[in-house]
PDB file of N, CA and C in Angstrom:
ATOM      1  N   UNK A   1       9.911  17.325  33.602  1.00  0.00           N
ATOM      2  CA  UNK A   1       9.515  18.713  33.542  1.00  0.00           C
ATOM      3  C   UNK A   1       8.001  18.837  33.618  1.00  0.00           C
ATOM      4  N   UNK A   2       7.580  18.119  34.758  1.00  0.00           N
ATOM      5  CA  UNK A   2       6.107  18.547  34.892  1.00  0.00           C
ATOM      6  C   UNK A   2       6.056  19.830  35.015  1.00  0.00           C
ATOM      7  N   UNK A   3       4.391  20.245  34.164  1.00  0.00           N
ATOM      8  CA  UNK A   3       3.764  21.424  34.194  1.00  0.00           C
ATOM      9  C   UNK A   3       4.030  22.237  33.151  1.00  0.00           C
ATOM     10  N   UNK A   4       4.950  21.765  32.239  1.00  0.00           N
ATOM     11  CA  UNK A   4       5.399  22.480  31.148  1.00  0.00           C
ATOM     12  C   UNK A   4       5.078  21.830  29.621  1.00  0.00           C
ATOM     13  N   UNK A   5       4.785  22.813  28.439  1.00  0.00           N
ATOM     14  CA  UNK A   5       3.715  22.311  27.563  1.00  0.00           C
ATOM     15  C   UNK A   5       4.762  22.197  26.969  1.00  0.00           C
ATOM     16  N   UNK A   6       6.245  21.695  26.626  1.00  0.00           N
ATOM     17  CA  UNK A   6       7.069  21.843  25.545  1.00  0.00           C
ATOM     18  C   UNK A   6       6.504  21.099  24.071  1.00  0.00           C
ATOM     19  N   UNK A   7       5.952  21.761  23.208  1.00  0.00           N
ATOM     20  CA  UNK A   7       5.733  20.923  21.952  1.00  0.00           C
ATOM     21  C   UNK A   7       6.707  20.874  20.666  1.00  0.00           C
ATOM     22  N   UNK A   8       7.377  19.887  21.117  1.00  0.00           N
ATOM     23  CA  UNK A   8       8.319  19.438  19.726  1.00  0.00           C
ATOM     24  C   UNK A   8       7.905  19.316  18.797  1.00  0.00           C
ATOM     25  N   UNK A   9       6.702  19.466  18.040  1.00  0.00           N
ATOM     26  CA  UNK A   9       6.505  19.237  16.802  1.00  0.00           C
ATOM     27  C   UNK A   9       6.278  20.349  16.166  1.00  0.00           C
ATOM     28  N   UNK A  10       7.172  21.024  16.064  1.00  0.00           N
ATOM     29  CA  UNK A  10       7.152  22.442  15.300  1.00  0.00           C
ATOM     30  C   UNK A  10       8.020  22.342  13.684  1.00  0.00           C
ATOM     31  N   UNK A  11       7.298  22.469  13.122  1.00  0.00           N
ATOM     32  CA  UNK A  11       7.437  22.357  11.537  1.00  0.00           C
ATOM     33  C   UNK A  11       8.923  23.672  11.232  1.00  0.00           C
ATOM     34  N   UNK A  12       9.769  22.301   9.769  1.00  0.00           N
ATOM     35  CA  UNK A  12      10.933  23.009  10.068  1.00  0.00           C
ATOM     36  C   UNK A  12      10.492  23.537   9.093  1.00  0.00           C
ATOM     37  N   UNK A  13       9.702  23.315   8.036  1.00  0.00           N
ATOM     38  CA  UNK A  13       9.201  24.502   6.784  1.00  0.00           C
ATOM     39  C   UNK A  13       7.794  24.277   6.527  1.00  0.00           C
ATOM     40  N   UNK A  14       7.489  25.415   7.723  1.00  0.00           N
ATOM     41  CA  UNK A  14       5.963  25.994   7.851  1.00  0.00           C
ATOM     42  C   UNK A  14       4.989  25.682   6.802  1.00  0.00           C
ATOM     43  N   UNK A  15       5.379  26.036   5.184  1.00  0.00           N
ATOM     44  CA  UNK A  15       4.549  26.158   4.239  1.00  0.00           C
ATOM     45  C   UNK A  15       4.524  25.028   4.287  1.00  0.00           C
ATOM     46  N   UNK A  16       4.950  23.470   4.819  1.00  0.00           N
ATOM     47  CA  UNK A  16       4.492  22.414   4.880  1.00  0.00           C
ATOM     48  C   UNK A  16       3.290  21.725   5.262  1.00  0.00           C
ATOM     49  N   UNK A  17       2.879  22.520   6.414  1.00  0.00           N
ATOM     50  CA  UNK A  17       1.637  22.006   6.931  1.00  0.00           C
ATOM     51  C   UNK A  17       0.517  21.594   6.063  1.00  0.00           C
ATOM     52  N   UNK A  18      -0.346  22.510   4.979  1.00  0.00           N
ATOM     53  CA  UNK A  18      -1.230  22.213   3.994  1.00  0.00           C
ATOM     54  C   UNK A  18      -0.648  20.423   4.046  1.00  0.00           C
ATOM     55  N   UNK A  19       0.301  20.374   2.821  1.00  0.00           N
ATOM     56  CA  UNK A  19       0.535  19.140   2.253  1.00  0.00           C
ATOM     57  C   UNK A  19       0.719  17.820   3.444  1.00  0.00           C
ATOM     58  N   UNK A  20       0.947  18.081   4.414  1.00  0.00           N
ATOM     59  CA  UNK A  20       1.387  17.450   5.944  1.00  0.00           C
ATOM     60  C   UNK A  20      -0.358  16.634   6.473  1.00  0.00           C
ATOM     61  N   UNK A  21      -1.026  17.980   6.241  1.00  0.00           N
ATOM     62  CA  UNK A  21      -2.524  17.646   6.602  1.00  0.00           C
ATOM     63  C   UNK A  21      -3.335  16.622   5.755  1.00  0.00           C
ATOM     64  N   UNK A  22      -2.871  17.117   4.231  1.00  0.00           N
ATOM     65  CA  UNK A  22      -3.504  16.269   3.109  1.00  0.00           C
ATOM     66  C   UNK A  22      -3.033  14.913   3.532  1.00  0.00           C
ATOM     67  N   UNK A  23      -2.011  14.790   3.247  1.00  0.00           N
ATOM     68  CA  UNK A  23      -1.224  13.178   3.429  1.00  0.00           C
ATOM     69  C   UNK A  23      -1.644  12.964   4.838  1.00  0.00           C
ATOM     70  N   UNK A  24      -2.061  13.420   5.718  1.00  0.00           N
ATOM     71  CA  UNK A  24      -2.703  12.505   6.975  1.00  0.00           C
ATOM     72  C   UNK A  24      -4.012  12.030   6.918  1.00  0.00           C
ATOM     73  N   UNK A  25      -4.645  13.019   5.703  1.00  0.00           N
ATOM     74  CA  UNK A  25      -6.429  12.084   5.711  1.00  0.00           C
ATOM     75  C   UNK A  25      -5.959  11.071   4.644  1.00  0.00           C
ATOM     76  N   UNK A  26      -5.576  11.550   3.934  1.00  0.00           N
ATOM     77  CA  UNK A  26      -5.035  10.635   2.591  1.00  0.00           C
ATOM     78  C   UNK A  26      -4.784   9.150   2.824  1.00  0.00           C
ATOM     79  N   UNK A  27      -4.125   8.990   3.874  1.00  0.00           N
ATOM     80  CA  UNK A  27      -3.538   7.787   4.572  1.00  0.00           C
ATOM     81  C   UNK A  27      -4.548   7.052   5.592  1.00  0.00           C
ATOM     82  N   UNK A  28      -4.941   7.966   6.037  1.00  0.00           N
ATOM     83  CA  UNK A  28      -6.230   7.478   7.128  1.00  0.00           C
ATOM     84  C   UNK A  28      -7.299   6.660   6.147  1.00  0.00           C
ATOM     85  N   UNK A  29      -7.807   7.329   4.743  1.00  0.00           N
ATOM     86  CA  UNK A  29      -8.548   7.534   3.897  1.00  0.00           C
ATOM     87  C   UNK A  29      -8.305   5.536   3.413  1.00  0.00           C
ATOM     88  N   UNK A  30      -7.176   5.370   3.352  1.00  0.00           N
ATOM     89  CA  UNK A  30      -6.763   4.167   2.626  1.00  0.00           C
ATOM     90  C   UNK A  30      -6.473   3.306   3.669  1.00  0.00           C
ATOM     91  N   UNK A  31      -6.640   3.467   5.086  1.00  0.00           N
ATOM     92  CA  UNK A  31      -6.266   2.555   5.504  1.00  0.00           C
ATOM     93  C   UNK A  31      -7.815   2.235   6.541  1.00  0.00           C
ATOM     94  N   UNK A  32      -8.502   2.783   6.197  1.00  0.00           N
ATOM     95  CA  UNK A  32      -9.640   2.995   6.712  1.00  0.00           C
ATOM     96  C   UNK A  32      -9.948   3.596   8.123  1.00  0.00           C
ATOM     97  N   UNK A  33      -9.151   4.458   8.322  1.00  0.00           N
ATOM     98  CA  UNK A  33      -9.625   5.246   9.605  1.00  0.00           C
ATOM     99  C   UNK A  33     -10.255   6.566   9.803  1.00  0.00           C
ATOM    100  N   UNK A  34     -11.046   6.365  10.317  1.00  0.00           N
ATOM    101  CA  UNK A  34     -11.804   7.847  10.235  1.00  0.00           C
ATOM    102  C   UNK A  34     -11.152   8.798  11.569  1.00  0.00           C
ATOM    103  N   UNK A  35     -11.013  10.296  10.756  1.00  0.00           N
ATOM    104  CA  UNK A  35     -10.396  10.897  11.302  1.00  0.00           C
ATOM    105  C   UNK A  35     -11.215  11.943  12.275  1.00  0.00           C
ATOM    106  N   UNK A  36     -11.388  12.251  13.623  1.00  0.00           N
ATOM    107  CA  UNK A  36     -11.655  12.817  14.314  1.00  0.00           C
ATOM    108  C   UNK A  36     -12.158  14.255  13.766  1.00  0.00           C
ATOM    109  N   UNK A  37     -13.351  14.561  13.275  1.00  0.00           N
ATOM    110  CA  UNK A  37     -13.802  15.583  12.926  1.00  0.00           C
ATOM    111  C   UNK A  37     -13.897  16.860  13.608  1.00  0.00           C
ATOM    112  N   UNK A  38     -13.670  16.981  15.430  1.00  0.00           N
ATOM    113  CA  UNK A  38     -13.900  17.659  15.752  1.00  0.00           C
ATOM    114  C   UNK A  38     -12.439  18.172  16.395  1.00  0.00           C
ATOM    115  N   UNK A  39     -11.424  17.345  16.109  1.00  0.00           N
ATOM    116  CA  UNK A  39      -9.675  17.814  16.630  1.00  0.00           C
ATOM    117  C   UNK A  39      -9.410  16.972  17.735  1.00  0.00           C
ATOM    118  N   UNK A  40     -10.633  16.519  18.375  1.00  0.00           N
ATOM    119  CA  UNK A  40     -10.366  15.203  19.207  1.00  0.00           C
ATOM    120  C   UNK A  40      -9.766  13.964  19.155  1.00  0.00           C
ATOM    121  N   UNK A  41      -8.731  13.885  19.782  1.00  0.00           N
ATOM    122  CA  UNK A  41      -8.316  12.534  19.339  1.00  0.00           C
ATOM    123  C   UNK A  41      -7.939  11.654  20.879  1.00  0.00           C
ATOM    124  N   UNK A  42      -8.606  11.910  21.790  1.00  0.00           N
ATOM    125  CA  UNK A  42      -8.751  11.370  22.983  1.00  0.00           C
ATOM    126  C   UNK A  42      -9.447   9.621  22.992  1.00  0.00           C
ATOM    127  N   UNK A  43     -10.593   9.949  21.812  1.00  0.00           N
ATOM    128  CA  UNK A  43     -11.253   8.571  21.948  1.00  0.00           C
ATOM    129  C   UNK A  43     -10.657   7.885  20.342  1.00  0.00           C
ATOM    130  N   UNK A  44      -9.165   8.372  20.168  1.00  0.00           N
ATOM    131  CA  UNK A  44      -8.805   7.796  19.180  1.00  0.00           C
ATOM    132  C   UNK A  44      -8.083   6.458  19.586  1.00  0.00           C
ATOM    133  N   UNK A  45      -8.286   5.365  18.943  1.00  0.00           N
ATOM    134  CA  UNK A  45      -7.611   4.173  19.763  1.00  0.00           C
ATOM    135  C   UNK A  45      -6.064   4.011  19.444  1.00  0.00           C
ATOM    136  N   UNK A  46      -5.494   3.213  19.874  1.00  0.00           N
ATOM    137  CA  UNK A  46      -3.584   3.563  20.114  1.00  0.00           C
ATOM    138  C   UNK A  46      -3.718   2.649  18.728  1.00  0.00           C
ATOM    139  N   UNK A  47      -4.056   1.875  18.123  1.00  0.00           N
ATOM    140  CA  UNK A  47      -3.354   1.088  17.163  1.00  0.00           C
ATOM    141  C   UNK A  47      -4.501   1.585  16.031  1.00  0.00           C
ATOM    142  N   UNK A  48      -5.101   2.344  15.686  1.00  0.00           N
ATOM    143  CA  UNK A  48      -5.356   3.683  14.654  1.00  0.00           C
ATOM    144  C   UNK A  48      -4.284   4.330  14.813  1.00  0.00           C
ATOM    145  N   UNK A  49      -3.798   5.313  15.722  1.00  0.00           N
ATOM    146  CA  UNK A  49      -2.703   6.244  15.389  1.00  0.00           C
ATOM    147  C   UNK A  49      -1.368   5.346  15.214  1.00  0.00           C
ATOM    148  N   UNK A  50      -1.002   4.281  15.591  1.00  0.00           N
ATOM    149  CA  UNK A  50       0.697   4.013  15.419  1.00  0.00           C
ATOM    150  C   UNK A  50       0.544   3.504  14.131  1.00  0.00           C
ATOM    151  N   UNK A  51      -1.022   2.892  13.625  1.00  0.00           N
ATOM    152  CA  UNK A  51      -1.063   2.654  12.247  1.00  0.00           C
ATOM    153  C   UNK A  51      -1.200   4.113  11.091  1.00  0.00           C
ATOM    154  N   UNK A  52      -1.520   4.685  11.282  1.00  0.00           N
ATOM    155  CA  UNK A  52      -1.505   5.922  11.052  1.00  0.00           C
ATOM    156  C   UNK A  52      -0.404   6.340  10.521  1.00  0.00           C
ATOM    157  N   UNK A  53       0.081   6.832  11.808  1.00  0.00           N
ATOM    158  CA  UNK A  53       1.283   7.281  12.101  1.00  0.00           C
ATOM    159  C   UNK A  53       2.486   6.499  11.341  1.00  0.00           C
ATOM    160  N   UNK A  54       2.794   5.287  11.221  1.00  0.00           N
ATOM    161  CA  UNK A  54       3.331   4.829  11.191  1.00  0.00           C
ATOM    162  C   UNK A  54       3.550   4.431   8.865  1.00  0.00           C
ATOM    163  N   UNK A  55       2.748   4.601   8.749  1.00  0.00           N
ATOM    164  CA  UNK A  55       1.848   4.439   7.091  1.00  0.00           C
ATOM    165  C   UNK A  55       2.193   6.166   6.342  1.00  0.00           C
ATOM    166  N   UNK A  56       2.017   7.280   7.075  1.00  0.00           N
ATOM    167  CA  UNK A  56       2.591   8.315   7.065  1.00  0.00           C
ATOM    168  C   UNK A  56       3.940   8.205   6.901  1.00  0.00           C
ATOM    169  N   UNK A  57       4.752   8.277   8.152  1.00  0.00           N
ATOM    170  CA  UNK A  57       6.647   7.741   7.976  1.00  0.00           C
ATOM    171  C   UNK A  57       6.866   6.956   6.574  1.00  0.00           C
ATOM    172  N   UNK A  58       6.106   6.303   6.263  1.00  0.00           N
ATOM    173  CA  UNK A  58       6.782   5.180   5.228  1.00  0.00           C
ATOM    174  C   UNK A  58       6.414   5.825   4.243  1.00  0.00           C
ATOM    175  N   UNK A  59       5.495   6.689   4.082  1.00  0.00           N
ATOM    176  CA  UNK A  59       5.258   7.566   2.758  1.00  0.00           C
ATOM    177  C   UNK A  59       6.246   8.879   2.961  1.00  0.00           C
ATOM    178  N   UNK A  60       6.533   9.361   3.605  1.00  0.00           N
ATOM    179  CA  UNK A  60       7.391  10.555   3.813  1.00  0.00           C
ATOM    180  C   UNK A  60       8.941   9.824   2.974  1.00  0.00           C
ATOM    181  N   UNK A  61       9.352   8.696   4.041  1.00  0.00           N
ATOM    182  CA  UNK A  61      10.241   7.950   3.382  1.00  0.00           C
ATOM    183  C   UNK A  61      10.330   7.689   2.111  1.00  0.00           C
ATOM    184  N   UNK A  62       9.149   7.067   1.475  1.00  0.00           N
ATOM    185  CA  UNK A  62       9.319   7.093   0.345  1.00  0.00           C
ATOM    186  C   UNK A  62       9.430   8.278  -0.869  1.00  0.00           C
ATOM    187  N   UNK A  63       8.280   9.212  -0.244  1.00  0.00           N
ATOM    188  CA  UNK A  63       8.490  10.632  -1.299  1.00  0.00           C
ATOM    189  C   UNK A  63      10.199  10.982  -1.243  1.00  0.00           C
ATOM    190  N   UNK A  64      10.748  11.145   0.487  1.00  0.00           N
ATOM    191  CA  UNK A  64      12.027  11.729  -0.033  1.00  0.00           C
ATOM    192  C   UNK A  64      13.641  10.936  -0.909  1.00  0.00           C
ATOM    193  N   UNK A  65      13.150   9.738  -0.697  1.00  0.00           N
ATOM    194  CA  UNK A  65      13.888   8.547  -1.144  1.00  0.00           C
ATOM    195  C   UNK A  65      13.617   8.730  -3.193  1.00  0.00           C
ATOM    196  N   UNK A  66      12.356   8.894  -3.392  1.00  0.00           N
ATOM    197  CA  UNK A  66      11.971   9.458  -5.003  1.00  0.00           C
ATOM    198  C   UNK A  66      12.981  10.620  -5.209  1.00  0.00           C
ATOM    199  N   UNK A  67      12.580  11.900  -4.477  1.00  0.00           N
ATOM    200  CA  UNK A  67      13.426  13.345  -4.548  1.00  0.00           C
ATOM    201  C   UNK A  67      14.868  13.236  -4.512  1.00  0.00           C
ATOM    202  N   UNK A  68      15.557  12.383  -3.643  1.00  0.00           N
ATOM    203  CA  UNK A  68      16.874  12.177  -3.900  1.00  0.00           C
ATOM    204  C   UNK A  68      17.662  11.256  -5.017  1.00  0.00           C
ATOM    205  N   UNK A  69      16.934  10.448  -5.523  1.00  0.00           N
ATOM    206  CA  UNK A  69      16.925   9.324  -7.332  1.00  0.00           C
ATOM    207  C   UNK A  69      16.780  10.396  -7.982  1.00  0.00           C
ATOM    208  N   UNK A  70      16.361  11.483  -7.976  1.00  0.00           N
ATOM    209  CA  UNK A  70      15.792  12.504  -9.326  1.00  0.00           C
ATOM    210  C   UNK A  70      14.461  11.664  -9.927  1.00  0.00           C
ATOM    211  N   UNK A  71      13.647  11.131  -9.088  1.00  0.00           N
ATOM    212  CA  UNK A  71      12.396  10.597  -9.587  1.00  0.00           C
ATOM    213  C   UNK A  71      11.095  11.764  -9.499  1.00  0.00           C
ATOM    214  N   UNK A  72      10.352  10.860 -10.338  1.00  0.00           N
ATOM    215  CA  UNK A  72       9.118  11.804  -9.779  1.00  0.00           C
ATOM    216  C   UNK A  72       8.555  12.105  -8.444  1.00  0.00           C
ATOM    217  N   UNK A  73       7.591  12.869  -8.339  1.00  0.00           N
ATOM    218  CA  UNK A  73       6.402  12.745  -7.003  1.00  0.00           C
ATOM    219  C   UNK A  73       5.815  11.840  -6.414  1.00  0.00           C
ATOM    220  N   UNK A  74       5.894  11.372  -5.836  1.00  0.00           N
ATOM    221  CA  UNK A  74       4.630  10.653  -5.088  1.00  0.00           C
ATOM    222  C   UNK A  74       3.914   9.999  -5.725  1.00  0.00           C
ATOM    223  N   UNK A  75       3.119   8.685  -5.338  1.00  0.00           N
ATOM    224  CA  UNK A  75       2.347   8.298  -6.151  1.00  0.00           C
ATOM    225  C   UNK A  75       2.281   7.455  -7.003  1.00  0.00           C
TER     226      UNK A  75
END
């Protein structure tokens, strides 16, 4: 489907984003990557983001893996 902007990453509960954003510097923060200050992420290198990216998933995993035990938050 060239020419078409379809963006799948549309949040299934909006009021998520804040906390979505935190936990992406948060993670960057600890794994030592500095995050593109200006929204650019063109001169971001591929193994920053799949590390990233990837350090994120495993914390998502883990917060909802806590929420379903009846454990605490995060952390």
């Amino acid at each position: 489907m060239a020419g078409r902007n379809s963006n799948s990453n549309t949040l299934v509960v909006p009021q998520a984003s804040a906390a979505l954003s935190q936990l992406k510097y948060e993670a960057a923060q600890e794994l030592g990557i500095q995050i593109p200050q200006d929204g650019y992420y063109g001169n971001f290198s591929t193994r920053d983001a799949g590390s990233l990216g990837g350090y994120i998933t495993r914390k998502l995993v883990q917060i909802a893996e806590q929420q379903l035990s009846g454990g605490s938050q995060f952390r």
